[in-house]
Every structure is written in C-alpha cells, then in structure tokens.
C-alpha atoms as a PDB file:
ATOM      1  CA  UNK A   1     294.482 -29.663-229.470  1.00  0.00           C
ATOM      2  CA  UNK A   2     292.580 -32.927-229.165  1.00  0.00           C
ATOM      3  CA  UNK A   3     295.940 -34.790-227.652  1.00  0.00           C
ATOM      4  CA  UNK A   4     295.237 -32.160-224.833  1.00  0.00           C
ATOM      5  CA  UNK A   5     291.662 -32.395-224.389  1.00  0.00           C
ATOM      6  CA  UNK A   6     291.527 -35.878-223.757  1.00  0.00           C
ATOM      7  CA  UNK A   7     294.588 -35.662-221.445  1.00  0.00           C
ATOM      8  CA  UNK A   8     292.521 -33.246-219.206  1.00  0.00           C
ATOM      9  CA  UNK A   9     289.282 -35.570-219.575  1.00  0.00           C
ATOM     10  CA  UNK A  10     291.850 -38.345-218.703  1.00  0.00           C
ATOM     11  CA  UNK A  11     292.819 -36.627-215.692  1.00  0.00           C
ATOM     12  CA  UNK A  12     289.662 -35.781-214.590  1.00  0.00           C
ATOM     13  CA  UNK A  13     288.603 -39.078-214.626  1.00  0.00           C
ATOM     14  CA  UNK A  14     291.115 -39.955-212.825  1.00  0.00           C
ATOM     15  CA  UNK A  15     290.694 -38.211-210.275  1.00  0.00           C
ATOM     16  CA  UNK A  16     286.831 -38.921-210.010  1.00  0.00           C
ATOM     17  CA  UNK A  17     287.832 -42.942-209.994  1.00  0.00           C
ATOM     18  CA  UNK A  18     290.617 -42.285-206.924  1.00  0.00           C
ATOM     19  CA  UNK A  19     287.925 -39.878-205.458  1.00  0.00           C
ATOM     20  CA  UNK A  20     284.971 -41.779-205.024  1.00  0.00           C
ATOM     21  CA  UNK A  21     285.877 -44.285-202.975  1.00  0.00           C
ATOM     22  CA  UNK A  22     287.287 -42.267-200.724  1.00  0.00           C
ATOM     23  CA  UNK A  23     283.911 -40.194-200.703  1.00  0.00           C
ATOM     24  CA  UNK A  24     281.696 -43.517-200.039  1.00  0.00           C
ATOM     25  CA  UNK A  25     283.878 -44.887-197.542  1.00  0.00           C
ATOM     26  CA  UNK A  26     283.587 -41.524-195.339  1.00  0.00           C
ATOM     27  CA  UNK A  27     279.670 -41.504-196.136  1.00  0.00           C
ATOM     28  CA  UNK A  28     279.970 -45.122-194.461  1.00  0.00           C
ATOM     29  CA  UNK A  29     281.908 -44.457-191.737  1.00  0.00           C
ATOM     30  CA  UNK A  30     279.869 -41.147-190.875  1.00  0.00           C
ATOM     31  CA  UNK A  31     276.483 -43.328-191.147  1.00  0.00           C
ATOM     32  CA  UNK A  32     278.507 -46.246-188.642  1.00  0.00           C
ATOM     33  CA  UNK A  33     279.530 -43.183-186.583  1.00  0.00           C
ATOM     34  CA  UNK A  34     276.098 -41.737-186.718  1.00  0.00           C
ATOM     35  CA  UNK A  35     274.671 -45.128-185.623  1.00  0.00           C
ATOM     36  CA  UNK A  36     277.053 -45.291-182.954  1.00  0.00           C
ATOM     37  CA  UNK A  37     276.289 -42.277-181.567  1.00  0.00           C
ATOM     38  CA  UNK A  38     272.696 -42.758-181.342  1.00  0.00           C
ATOM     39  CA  UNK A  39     273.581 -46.345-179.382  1.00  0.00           C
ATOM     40  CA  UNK A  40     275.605 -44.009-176.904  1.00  0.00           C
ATOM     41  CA  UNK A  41     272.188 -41.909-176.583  1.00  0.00           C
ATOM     42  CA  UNK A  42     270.140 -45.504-175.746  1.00  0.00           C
ATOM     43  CA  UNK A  43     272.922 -46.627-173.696  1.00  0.00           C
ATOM     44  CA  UNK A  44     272.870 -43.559-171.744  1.00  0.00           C
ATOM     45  CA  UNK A  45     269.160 -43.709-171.584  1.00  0.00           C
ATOM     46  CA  UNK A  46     269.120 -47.697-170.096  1.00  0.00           C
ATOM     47  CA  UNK A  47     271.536 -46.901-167.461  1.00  0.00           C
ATOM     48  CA  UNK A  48     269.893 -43.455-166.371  1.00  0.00           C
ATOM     49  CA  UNK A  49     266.545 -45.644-166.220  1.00  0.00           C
ATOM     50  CA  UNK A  50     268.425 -48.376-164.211  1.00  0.00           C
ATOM     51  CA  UNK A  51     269.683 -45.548-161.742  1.00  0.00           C
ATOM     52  CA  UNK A  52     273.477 -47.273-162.507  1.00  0.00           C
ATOM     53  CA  UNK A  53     275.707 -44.340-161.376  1.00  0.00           C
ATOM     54  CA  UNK A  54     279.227 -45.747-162.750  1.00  0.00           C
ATOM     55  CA  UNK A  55     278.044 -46.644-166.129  1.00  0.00           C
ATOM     56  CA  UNK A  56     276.399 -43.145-166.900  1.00  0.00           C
ATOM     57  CA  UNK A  57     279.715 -41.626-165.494  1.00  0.00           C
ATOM     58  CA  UNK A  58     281.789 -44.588-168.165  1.00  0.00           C
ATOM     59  CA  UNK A  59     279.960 -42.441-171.210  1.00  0.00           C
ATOM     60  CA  UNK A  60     281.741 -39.230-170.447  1.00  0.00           C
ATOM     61  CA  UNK A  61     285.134 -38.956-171.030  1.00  0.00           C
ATOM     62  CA  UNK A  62     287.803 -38.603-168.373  1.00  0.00           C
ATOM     63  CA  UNK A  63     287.333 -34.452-168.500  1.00  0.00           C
ATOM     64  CA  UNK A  64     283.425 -34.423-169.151  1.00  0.00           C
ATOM     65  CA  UNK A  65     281.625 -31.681-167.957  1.00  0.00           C
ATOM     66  CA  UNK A  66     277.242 -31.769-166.841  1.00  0.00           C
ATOM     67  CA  UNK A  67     275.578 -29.194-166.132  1.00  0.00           C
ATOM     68  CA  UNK A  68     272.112 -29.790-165.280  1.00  0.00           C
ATOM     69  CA  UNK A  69     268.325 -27.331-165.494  1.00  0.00           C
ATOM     70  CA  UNK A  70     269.430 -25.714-162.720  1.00  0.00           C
ATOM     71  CA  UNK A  71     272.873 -24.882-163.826  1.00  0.00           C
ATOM     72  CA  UNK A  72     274.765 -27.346-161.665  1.00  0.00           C
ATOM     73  CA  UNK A  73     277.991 -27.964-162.864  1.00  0.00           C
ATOM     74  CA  UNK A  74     280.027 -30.948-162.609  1.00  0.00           C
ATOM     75  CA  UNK A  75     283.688 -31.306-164.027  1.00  0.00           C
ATOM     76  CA  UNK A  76     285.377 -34.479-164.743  1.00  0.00           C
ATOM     77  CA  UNK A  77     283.926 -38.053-164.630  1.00  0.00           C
ATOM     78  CA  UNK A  78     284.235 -38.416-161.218  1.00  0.00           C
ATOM     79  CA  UNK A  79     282.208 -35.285-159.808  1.00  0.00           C
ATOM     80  CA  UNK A  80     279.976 -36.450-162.688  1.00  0.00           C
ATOM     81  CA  UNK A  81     279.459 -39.615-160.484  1.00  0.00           C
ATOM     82  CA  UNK A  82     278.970 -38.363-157.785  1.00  0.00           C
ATOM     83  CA  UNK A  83     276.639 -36.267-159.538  1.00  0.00           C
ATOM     84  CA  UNK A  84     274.561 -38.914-160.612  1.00  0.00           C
ATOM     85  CA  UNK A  85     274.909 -40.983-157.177  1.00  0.00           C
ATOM     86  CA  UNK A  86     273.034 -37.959-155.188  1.00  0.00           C
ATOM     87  CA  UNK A  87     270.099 -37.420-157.504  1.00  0.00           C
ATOM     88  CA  UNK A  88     269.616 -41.428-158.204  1.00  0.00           C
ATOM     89  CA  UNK A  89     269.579 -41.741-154.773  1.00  0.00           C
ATOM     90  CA  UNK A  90     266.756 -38.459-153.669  1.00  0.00           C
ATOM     91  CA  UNK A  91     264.859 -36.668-156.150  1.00  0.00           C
ATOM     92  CA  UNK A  92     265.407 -38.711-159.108  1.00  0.00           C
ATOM     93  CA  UNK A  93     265.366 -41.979-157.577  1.00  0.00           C
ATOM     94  CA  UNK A  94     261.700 -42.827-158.973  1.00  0.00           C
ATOM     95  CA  UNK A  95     262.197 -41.248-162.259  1.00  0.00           C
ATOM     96  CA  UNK A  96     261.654 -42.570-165.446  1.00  0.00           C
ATOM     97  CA  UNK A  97     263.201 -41.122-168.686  1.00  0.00           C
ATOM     98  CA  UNK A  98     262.681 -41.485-172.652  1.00  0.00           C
ATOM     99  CA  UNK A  99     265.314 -39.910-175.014  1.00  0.00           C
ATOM    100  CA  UNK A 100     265.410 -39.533-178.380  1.00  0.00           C
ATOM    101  CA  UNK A 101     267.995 -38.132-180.904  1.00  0.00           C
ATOM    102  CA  UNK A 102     266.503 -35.020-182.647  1.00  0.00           C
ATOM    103  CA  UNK A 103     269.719 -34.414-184.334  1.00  0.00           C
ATOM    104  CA  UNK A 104     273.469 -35.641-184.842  1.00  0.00           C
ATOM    105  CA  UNK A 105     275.848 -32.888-186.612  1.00  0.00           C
ATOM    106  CA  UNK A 106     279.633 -34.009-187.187  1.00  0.00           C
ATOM    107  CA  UNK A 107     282.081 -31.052-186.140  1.00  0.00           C
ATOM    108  CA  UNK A 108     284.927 -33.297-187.288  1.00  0.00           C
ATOM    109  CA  UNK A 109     285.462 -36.962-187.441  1.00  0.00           C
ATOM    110  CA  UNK A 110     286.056 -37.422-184.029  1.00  0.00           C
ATOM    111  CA  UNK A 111     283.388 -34.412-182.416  1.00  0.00           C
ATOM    112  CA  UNK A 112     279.598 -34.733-182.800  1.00  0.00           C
ATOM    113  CA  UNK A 113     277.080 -32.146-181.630  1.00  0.00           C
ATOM    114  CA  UNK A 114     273.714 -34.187-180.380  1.00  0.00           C
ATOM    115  CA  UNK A 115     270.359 -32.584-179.523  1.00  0.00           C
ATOM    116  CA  UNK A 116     267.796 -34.911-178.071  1.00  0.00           C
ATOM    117  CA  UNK A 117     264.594 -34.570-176.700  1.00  0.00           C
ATOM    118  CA  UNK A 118     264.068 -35.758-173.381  1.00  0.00           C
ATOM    119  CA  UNK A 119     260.678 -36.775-171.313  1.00  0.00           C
ATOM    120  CA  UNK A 120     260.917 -37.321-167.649  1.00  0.00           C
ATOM    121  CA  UNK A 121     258.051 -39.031-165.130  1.00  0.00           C
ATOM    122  CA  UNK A 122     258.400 -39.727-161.849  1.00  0.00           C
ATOM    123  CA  UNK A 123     260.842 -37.019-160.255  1.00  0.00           C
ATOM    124  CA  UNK A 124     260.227 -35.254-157.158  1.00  0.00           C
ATOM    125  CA  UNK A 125     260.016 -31.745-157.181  1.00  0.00           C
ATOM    126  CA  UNK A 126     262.030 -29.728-154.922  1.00  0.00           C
ATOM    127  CA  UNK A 127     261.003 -29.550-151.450  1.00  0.00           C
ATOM    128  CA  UNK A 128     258.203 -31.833-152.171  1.00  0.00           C
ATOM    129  CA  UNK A 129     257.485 -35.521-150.349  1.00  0.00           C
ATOM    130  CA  UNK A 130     256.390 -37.394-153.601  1.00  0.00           C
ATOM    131  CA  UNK A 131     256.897 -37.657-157.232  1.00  0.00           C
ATOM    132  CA  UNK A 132     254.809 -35.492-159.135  1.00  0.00           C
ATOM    133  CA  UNK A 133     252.300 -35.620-161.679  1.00  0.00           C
ATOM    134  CA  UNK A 134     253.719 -33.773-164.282  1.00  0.00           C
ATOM    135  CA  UNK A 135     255.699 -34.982-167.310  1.00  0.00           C
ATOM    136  CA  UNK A 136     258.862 -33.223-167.200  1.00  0.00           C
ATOM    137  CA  UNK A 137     260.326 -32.217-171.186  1.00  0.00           C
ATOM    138  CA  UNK A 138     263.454 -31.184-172.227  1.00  0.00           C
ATOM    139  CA  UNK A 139     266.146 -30.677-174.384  1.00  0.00           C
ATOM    140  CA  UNK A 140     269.786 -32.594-173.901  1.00  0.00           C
ATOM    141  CA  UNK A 141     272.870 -30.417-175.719  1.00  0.00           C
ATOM    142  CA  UNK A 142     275.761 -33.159-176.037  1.00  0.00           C
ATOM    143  CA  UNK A 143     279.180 -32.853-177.797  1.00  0.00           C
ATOM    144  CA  UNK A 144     280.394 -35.916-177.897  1.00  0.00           C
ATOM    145  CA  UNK A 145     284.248 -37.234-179.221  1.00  0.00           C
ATOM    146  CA  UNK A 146     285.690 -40.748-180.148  1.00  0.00           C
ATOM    147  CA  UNK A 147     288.573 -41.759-178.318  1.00  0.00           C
ATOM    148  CA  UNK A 148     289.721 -44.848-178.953  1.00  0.00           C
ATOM    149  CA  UNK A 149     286.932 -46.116-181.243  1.00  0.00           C
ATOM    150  CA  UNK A 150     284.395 -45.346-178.407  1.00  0.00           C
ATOM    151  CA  UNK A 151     281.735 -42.047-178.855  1.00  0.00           C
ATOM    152  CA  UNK A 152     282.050 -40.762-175.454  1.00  0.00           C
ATOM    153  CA  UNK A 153     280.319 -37.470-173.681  1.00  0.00           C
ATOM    154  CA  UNK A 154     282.345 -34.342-173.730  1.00  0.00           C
ATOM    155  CA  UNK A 155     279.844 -31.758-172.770  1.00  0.00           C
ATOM    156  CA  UNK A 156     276.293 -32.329-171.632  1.00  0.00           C
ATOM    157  CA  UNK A 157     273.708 -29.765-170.703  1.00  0.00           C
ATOM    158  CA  UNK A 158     270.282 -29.954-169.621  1.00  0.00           C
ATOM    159  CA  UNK A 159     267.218 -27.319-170.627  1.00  0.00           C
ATOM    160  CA  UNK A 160     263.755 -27.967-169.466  1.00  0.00           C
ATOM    161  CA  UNK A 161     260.924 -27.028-171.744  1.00  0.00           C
ATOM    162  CA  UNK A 162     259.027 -24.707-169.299  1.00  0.00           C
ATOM    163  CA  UNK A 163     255.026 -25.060-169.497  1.00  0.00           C
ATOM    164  CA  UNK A 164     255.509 -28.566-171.379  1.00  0.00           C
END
C-alpha cells in the first residue's frame, strides 16, 4: 500500500515538474504577445497621426476588413488603403488621434480580441468647411492574428461614443 502511494505522489510530481515550465513559458509568451499587441495599437496610432496611408494599410493583413462609425466597409488591404488615402486627404486630414488599449483577450495563440478607447480632435464634420470643436470619443473593436511572428489587423470596427 505505501509502494503505491508514493508511486502516485511520484507521478504527480512528475508531472507538475514537466508541467510547469511549459505553463511559465506560455505565461511569457502571452505577456511578449500581449506587449506586442499593444505596440501594434501605438504603431497604428503614429501612422494614423502622421496621415501615412500605406503603413496603416501594412497592419492589416492581406484579407482585413474596416468598417468605420458610419458603417463603411472596406475588404482587403488594398480598399483599406484606399480607405485611408480619401479620409487623410478631406475630412480627416487635420485630425489628431489618441488610443489606448482598454483590453487585450487571447482567442487562441495566434487571435487576439482588442478594445481601445479612442479620442479624436480636429476632424471635419460632414458637410462642414472647418474642423470642429468637439472632441470626438470612441471605441475601436480589433481582432487581430500573428502571421509570421507579426500581430496584424484582421477585423477593425469603429463606434463613436454619442454625446461624449
């Protein structure tokens, strides 16, 4: 009876000792991943700000998809670019944007959900001549995937905080 008990608290240790370094090195790479993410956000951020239409289009993937407050869609990275070339160049052109990353939740290794909160100056309200006044908030909905070692945008969507 004892000859078995310690072969099952052998075992189980065992398996803890194999375990556990498998455990921390996934609870490293999902804090590396997590970082990495957020550096997509602040990348995304510095070329929106710089009004650089190819490298916002870069951080989607080949199949991305946008689809902005008013529910304008765009599929694929180039109609995301172009996307980006015709409001950087008329009402956004003046704009001036500040994200931040409310939340990062892991679907898998390789898919991340991302909520950030978004704050917008500068933009020029439809059929208007000038920029307004107002500070524009938001929320951004990304799911983003690795591909090749890179975090990349899958899915973005736009929702403006009405009132805010």
């Amino acid at each position: 009876m004892k000859q078995t008990y310690w072969k099952a608290v052998l075992a189980i240790l065992v398996l803890v000792a194999i375990s556990a370094p498998v455990a921390w090195a996934e609870a490293g790479s999902r804090a590396a991943d997590e970082a990495a993410i957020k550096k997509l956000v602040a990348s995304f951020n510095e070329c929106w700000n710089n009004k650089d239409v190819h490298t916002c289009a870069m951080l989607y993937t080949e199949d991305g998809d946008f689809t902005s407050v008013r529910g304008d869609a765009d599929y694929g990275r180039p109609a995301v670019e172009k996307h980006y070339q015709k409001v950087f160049t008329t009402f956004l052109k003046n704009a001036h944007r500040t994200d931040t990353v409310r939340s990062v939740r892991f679907l898998s290794r390789k898919l991340a959900c991302v909520d950030t909160d978004f704050e917008m100056t500068g933009a020029i309200a439809p059929n208007a001549a000038e920029a307004t006044k107002a500070v524009r908030k938001g929320l951004l909905t990304w799911i983003v995937t690795k591909q090749d070692g890179q975090w990349r945008i899958l899915v973005f969507h736009e929702l403006d905080y009405p009132g805010k």
